[in-house]
N, C-alpha and C. Protein backbone atom coordinates (compact mmCIF):
# COMPACT_ATOMS: atom_id res chain seq x y z
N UNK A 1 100.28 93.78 82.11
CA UNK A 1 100.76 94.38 83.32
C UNK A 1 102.22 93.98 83.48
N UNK A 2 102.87 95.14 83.93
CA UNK A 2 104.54 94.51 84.45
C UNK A 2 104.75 94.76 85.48
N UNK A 3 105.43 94.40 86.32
CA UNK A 3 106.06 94.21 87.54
C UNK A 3 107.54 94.07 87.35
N UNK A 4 108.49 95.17 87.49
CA UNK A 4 109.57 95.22 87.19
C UNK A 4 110.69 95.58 88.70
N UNK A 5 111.39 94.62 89.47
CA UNK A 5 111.92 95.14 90.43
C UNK A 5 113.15 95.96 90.18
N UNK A 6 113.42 97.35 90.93
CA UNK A 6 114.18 97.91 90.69
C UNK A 6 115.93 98.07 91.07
N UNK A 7 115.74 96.76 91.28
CA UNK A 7 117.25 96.26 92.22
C UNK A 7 117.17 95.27 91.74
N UNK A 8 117.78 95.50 90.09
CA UNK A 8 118.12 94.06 89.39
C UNK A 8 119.88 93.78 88.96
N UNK A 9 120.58 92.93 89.63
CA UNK A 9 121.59 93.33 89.07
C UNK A 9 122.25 92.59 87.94
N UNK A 10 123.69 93.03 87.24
CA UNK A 10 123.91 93.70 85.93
C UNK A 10 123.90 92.25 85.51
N UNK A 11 123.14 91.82 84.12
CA UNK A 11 122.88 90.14 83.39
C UNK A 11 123.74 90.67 82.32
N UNK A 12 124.64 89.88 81.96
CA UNK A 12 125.32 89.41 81.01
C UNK A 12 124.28 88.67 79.78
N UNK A 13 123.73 89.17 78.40
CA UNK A 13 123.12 88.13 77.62
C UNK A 13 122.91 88.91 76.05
N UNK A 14 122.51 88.07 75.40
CA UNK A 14 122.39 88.47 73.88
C UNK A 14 121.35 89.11 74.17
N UNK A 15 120.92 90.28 73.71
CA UNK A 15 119.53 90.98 74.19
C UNK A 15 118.56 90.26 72.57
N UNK A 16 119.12 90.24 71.53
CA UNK A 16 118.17 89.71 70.43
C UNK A 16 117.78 88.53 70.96
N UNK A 17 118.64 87.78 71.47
CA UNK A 17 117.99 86.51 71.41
C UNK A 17 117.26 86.43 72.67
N UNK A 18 117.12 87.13 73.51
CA UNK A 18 116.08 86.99 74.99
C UNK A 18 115.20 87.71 74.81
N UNK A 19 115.15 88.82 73.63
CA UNK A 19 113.75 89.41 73.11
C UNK A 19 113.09 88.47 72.30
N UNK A 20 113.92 87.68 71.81
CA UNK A 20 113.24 86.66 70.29
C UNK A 20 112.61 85.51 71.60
N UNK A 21 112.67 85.04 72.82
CA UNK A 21 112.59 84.24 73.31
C UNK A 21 111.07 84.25 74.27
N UNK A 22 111.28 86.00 74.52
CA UNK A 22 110.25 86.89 75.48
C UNK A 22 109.27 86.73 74.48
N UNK A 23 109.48 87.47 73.03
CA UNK A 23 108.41 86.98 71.80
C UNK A 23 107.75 86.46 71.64
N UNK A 24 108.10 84.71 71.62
CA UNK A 24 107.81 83.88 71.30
C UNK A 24 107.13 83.19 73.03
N UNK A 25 107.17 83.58 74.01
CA UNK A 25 106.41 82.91 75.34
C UNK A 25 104.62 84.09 75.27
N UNK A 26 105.35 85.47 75.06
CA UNK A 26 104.48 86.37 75.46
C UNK A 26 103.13 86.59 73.77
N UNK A 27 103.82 85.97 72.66
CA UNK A 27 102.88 85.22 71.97
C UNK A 27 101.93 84.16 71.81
N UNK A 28 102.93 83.30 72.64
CA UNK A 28 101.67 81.88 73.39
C UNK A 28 101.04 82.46 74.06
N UNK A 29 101.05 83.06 74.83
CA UNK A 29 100.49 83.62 76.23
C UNK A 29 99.42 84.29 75.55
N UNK A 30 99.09 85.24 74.60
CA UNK A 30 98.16 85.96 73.82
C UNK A 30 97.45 85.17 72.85
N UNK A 31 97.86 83.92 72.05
CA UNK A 31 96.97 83.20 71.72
C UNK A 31 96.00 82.30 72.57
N UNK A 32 96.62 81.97 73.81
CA UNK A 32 95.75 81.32 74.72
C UNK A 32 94.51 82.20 75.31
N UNK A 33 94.98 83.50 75.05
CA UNK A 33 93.60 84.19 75.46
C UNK A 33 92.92 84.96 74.62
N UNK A 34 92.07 84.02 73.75
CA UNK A 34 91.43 84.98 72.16
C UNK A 34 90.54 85.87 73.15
N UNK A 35 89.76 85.78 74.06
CA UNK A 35 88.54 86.13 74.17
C UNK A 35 89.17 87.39 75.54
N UNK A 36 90.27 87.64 75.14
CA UNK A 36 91.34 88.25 76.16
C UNK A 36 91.69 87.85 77.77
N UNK A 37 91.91 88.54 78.55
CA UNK A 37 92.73 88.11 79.78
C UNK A 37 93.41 88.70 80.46
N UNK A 38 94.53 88.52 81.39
CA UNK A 38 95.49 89.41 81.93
C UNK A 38 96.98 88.54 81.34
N UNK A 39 97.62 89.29 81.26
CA UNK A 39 98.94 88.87 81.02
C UNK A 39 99.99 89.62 82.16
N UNK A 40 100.69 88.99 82.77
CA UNK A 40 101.73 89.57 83.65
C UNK A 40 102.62 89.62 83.49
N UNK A 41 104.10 90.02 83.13
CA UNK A 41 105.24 90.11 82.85
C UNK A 41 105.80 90.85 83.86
N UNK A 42 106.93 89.73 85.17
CA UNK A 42 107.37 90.28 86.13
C UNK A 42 108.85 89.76 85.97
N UNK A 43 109.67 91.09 86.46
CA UNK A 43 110.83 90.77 86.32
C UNK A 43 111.72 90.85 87.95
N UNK A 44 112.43 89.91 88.05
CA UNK A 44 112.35 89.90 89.82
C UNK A 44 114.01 89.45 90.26
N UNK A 45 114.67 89.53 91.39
CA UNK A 45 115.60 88.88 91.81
C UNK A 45 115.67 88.07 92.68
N UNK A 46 116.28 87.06 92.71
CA UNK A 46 116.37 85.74 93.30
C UNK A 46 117.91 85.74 93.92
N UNK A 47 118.29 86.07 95.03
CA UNK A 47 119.99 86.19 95.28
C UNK A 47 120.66 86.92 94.02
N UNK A 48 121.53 86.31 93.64
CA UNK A 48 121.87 86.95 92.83
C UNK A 48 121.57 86.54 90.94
N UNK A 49 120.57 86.11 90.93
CA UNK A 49 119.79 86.19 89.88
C UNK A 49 119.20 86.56 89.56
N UNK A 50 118.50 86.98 88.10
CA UNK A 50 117.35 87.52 87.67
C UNK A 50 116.09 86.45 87.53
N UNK A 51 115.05 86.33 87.78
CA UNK A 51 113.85 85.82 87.32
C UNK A 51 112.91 86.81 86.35
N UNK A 52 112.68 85.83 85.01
CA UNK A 52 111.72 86.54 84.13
C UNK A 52 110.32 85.36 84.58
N UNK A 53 109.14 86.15 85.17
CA UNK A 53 107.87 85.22 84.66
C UNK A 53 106.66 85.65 84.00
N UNK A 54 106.79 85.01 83.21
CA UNK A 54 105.20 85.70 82.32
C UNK A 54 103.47 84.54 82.66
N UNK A 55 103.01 85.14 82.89
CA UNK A 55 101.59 84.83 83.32
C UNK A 55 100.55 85.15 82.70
N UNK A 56 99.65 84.57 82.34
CA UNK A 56 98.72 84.51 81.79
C UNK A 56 97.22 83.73 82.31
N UNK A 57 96.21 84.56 81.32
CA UNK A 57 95.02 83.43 82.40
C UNK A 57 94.38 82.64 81.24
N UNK A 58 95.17 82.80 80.46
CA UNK A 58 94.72 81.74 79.00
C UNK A 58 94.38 80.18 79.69
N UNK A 59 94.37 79.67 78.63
CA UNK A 59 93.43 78.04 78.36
C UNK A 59 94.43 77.35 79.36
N UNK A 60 96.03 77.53 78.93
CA UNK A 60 96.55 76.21 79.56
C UNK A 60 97.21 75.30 78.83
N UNK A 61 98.03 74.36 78.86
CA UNK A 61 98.45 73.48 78.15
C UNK A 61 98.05 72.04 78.91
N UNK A 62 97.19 71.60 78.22
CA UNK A 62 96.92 69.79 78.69
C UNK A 62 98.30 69.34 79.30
N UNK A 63 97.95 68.66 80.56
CA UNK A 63 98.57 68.26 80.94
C UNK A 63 99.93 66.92 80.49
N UNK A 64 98.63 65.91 79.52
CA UNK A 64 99.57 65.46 79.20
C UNK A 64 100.39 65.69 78.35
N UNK A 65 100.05 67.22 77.48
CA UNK A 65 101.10 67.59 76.42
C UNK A 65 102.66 68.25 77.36
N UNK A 66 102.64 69.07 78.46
CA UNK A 66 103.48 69.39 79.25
C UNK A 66 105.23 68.75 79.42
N UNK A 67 105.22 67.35 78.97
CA UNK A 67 106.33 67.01 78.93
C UNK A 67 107.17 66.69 77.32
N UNK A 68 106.15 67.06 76.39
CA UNK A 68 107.14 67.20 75.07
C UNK A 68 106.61 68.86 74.81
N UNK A 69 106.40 69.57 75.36
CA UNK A 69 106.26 71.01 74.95
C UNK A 69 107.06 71.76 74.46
N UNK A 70 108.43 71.63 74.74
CA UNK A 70 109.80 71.73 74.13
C UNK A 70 110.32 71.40 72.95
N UNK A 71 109.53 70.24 72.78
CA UNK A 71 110.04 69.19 71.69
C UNK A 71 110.03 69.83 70.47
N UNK A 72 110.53 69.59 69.34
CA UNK A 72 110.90 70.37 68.01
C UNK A 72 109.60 69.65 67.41
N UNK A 73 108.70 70.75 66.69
CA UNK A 73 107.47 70.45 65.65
C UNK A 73 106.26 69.77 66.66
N UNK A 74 106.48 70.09 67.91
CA UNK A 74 105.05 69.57 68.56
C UNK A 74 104.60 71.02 68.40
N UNK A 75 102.91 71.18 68.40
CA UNK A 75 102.28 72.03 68.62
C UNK A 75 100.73 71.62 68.89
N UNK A 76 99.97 72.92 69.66
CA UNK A 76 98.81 72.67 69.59
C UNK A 76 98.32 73.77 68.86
N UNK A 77 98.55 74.32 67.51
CA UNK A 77 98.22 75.15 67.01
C UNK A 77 97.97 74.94 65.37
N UNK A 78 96.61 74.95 64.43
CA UNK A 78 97.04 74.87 63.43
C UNK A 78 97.88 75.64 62.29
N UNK A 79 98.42 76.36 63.37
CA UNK A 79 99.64 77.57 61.65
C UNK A 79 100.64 77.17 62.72
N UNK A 80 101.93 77.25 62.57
CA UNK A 80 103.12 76.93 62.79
C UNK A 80 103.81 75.87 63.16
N UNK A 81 104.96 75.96 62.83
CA UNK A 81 105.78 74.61 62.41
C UNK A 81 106.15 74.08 64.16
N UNK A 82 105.90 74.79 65.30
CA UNK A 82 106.31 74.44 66.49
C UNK A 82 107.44 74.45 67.20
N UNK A 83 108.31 75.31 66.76
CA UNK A 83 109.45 75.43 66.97
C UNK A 83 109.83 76.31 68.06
N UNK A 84 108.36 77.47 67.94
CA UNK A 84 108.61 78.47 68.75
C UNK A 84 109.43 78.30 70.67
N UNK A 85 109.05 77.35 71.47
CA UNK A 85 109.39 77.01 72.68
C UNK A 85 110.50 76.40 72.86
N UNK A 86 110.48 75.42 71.49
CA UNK A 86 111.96 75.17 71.05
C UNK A 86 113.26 75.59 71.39
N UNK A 87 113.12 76.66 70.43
CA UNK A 87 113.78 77.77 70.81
C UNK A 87 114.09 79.02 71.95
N UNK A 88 112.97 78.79 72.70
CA UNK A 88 112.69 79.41 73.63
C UNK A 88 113.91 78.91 75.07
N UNK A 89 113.86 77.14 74.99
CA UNK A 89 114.74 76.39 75.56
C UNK A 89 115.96 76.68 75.49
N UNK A 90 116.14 77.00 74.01
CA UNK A 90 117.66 76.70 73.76
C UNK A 90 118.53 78.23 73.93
N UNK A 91 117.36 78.80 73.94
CA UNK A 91 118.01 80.79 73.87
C UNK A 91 118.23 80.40 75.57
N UNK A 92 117.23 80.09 76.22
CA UNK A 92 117.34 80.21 77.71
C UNK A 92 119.02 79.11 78.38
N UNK A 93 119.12 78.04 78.15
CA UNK A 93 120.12 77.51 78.26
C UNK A 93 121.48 77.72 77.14
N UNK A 94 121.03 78.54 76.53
CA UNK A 94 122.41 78.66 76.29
C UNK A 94 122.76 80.42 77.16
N UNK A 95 122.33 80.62 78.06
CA UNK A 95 122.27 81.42 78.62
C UNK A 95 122.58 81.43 80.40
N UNK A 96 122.80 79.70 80.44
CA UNK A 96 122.51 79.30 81.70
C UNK A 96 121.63 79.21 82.50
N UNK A 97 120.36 79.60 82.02
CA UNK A 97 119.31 79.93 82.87
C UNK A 97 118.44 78.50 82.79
N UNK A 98 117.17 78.77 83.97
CA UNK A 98 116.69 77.61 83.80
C UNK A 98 115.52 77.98 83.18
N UNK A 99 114.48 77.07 82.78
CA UNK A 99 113.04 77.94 82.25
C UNK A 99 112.22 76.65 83.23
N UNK A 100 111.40 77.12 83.60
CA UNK A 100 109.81 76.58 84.59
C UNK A 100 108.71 76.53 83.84
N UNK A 101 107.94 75.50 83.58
CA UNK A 101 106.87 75.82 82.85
C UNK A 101 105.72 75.09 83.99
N UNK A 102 104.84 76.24 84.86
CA UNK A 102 103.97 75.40 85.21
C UNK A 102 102.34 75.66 84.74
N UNK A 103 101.57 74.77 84.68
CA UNK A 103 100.26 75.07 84.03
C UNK A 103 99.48 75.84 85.10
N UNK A 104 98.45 76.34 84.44
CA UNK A 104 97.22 77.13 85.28
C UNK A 104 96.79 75.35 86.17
N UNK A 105 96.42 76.30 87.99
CA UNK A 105 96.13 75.57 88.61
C UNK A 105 94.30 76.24 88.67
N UNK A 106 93.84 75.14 88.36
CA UNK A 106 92.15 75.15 88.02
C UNK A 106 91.27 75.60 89.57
């Protein structure tokens, strides 16, 4: 599902690298839900900012993994090297933006 507001105004950004970034969240987001789910992708304004949030009703990330989730080669997955959020960080700040990661509230 998307939710796209129509009074977004004009973002300055690498579009490869905020698609490679969208990729790589809205891929976690689909492995967390093998047995499927909803996924939300809303795009919104905040004053004069954009907000991207993607939602999901997947598993979740353990809590205590939450504060190296970023970290280069952590994962909870057995195929990939873990880089993916990684990167996700670094596309987002080098962009100025901030990224939020909060877990499903149970």
């Amino acid at each position: 599902m998307k939710e796209i507001d129509g009074d977004l105004p004009p973002v300055e950004m690498d579009s490869t690298q905020m698609l490679t970034a969208l990729s790589h969240i809205v891929q976690n987001a689909l492995e967390s839900m093998p047995e499927g789910g909803t996924l939300i992708l809303q795009v919104g304004r905040d004053n004069n900012h954009v907000c991207i949030t993607v939602r999901d009703t997947g598993c979740g990330i353990p809590k205590d993994q939450l504060v190296s989730v970023y970290d280069p080669f952590v994962t909870l997955k057995t195929k990939g090297a873990g880089l993916g959020l990684t990167m996700v960080h670094q596309i987002v700040k080098n962009h100025r933006g901030e990224r939020v990661l909060h877990n499903r509230v149970s």
